[in-house]
N, C-alpha and C. Protein backbone atom coordinates (compact mmCIF):
# COMPACT_ATOMS: atom_id res chain seq x y z
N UNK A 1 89.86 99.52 116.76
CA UNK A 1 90.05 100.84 116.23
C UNK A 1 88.69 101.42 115.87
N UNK A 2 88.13 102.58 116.32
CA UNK A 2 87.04 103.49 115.81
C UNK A 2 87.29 103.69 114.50
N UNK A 3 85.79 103.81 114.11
CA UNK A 3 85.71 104.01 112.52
C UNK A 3 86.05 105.46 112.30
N UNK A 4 85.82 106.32 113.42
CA UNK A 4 86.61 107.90 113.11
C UNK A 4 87.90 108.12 113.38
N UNK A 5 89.07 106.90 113.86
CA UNK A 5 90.16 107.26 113.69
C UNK A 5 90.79 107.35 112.58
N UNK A 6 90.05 106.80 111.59
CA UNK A 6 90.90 106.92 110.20
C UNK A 6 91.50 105.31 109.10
N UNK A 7 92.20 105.11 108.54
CA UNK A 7 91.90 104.03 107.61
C UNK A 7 92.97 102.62 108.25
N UNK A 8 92.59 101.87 107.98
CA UNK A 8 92.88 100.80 109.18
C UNK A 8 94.51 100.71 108.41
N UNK A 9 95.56 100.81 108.77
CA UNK A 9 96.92 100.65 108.38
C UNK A 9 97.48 99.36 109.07
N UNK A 10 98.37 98.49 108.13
CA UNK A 10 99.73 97.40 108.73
C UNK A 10 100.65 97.90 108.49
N UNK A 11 101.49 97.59 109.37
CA UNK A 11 103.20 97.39 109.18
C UNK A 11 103.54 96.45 108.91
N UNK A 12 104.52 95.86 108.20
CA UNK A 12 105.43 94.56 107.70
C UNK A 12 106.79 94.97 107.66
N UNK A 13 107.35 94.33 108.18
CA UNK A 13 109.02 94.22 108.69
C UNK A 13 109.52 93.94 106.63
N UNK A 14 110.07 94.48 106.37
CA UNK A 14 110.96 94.14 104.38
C UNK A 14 111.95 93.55 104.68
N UNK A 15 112.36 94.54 105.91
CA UNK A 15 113.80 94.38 105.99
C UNK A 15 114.75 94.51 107.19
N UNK A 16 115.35 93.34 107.23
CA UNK A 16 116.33 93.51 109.14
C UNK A 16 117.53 93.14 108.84
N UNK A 17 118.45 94.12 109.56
CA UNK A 17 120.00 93.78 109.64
C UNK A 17 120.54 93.83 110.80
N UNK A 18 121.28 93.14 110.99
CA UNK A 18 121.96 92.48 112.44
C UNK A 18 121.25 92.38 113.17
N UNK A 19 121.33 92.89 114.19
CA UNK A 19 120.31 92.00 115.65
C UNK A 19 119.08 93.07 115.96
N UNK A 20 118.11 92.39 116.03
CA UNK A 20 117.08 93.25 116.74
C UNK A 20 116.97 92.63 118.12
N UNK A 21 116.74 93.89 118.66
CA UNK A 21 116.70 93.19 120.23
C UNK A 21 115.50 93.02 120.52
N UNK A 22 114.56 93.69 119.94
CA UNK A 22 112.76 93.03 120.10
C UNK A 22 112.32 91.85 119.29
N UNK A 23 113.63 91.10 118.16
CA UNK A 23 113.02 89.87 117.59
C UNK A 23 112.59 90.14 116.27
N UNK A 24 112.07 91.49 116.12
CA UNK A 24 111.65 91.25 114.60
C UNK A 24 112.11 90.79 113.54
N UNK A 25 111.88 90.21 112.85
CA UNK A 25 112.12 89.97 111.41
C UNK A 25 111.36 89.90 110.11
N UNK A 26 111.99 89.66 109.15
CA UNK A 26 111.65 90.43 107.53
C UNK A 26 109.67 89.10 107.31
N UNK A 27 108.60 89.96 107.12
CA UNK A 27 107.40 89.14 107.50
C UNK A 27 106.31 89.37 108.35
N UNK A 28 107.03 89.96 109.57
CA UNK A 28 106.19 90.32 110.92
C UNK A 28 105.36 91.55 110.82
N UNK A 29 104.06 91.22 110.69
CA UNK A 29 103.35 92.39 110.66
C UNK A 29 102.24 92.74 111.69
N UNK A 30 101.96 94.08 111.35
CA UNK A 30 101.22 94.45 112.86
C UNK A 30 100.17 95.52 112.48
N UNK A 31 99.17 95.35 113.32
CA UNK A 31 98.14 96.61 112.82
C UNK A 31 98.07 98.16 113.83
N UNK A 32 98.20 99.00 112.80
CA UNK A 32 98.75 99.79 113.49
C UNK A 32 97.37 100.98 113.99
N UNK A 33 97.24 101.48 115.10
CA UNK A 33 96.18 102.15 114.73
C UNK A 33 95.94 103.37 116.27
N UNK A 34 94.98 103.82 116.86
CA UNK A 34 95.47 104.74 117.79
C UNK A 34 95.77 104.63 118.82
N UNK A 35 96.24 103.13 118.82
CA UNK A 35 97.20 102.50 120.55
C UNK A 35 98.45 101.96 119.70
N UNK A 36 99.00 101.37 121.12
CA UNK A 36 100.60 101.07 120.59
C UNK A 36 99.95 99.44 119.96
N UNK A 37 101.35 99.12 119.18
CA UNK A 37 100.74 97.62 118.41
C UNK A 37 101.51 96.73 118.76
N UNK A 38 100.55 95.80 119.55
CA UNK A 38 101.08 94.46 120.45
C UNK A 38 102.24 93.75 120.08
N UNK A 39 103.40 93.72 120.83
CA UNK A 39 104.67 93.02 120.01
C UNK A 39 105.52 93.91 119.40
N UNK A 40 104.66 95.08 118.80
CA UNK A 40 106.10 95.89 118.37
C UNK A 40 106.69 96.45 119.60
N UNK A 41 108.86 97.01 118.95
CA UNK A 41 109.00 97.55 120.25
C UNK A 41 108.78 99.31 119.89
N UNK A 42 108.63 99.21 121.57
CA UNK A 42 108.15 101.28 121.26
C UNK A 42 108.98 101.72 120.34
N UNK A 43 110.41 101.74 120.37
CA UNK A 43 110.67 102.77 119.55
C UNK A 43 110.23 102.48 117.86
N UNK A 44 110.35 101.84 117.96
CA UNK A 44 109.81 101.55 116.11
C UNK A 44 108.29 101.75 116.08
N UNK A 45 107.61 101.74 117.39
CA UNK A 45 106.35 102.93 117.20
C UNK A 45 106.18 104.33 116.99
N UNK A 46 107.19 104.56 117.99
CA UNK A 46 107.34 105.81 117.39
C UNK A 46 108.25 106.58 117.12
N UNK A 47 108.87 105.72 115.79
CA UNK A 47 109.06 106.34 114.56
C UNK A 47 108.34 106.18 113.54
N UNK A 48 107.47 104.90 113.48
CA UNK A 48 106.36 105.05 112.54
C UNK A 48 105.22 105.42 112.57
N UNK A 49 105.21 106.45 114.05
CA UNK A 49 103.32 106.91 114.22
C UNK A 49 102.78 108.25 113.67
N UNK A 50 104.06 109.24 113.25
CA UNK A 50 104.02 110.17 112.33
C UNK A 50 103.28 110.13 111.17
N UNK A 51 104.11 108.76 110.36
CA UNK A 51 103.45 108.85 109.41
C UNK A 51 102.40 107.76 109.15
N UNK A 52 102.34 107.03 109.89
CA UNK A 52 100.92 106.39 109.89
C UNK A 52 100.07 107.21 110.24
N UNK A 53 100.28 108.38 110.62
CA UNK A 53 98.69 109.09 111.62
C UNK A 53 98.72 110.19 110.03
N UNK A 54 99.51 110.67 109.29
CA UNK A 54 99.46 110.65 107.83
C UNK A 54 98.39 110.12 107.23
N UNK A 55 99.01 108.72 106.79
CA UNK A 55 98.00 107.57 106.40
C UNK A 55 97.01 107.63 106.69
N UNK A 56 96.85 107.51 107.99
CA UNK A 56 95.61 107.10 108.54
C UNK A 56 94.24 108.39 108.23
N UNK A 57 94.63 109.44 108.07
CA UNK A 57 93.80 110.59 107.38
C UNK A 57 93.73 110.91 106.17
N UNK A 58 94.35 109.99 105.19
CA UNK A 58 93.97 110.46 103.96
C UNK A 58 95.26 111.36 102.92
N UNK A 59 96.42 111.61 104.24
CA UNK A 59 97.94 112.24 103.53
C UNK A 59 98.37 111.24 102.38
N UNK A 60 99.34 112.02 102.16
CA UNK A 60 100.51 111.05 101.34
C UNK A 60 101.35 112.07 101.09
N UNK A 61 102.98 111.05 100.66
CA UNK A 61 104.07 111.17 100.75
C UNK A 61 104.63 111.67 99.41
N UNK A 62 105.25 112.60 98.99
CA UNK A 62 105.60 113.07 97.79
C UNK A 62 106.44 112.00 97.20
N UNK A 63 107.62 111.99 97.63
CA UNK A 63 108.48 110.42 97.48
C UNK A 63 108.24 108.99 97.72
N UNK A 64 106.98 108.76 97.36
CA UNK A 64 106.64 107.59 97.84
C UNK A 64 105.36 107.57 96.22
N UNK A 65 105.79 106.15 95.64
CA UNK A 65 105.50 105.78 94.41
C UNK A 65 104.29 105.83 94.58
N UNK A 66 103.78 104.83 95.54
CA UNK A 66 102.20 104.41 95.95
C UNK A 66 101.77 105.17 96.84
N UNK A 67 100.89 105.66 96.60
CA UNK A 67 99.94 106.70 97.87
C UNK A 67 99.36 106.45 98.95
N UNK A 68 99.53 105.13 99.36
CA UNK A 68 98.85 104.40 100.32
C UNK A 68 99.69 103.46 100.62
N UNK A 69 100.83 103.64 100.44
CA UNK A 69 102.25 103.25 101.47
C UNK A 69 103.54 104.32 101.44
N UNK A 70 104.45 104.17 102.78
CA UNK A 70 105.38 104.38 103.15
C UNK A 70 106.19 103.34 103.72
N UNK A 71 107.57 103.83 103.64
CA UNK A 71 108.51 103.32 103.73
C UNK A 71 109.36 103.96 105.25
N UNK A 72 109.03 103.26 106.53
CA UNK A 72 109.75 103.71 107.54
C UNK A 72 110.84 102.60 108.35
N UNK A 73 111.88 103.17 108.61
CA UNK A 73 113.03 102.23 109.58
C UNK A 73 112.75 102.64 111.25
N UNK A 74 112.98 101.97 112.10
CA UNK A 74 113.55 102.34 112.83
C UNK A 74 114.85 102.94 113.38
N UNK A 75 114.83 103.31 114.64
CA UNK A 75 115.63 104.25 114.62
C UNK A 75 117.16 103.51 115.48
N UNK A 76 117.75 102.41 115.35
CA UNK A 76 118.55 101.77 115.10
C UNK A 76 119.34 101.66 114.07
N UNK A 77 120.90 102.99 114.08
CA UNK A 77 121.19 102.71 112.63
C UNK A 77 121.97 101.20 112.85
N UNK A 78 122.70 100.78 113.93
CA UNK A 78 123.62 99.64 113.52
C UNK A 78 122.91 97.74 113.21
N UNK A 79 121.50 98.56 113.43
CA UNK A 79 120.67 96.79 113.36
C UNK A 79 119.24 97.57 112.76
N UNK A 80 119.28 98.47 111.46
CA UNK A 80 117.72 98.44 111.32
C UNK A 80 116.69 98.06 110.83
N UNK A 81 115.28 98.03 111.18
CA UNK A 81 114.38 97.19 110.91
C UNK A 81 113.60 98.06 109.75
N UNK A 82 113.05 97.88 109.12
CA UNK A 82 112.32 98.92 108.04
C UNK A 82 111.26 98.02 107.57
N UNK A 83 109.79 99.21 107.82
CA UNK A 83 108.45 98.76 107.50
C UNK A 83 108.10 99.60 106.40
N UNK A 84 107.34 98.19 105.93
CA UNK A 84 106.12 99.24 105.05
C UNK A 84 104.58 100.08 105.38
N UNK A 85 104.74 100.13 105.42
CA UNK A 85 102.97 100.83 105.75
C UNK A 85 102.14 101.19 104.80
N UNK A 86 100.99 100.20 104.79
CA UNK A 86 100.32 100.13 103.63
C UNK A 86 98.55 100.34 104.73
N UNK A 87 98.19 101.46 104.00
CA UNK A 87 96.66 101.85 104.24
C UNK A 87 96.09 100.71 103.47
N UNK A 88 94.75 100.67 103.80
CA UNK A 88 94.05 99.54 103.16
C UNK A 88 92.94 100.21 103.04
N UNK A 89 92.16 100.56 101.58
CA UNK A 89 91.50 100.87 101.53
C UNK A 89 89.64 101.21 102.59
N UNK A 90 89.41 102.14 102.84
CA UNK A 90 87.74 102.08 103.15
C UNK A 90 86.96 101.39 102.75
N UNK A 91 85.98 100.90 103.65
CA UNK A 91 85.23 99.60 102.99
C UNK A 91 83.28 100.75 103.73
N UNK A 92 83.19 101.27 102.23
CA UNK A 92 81.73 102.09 102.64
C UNK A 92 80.81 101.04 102.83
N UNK A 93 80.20 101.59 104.14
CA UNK A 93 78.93 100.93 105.01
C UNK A 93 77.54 101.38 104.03
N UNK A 94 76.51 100.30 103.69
CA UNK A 94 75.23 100.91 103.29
C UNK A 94 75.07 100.13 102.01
């Protein structure tokens, strides 16, 4: 990831119900950043690239306690998977 795309973000799986058909489960995390992220499946990319690309500039979420996470599912209501997304702070060069 370029240092001008913005702040290096993970995903972590909280939470899975019934079957995922890509495997995930509650643990699995992934770095998310301006390509797709190895192992996840697309669609749970993108539903979480909205607001990681958020994140990743410095946004935040009105409903969201911590300012440097969100709370996204995929878009599977009968099996869904739900990440966190937690920015990780800038680490200034110099």
């Amino acid at each position: 990831m370029s240092e001008e795309f913005g702040s290096k973000l993970t995903a972590r799986v909280i939470s899975q119900k019934g079957i995922c058909s890509a495997g995930h489960k509650v643990g699995d995390e992934f770095i998310v950043s301006d390509l797709t992220c190895k192992g996840m499946c697309a669609w749970a990319f993108y539903s979480l690239f909205p607001f990681a690309s958020v994140l990743m500039y410095g946004g935040k979420f009105p409903w969201e306690r911590d300012p440097n996470k969100c709370t996204v599912a995929c878009p599977d209501p009968a099996n869904p998977v739900v990440f966190q997304l937690t920015r990780e702070p800038k680490v200034k060069q110099g």
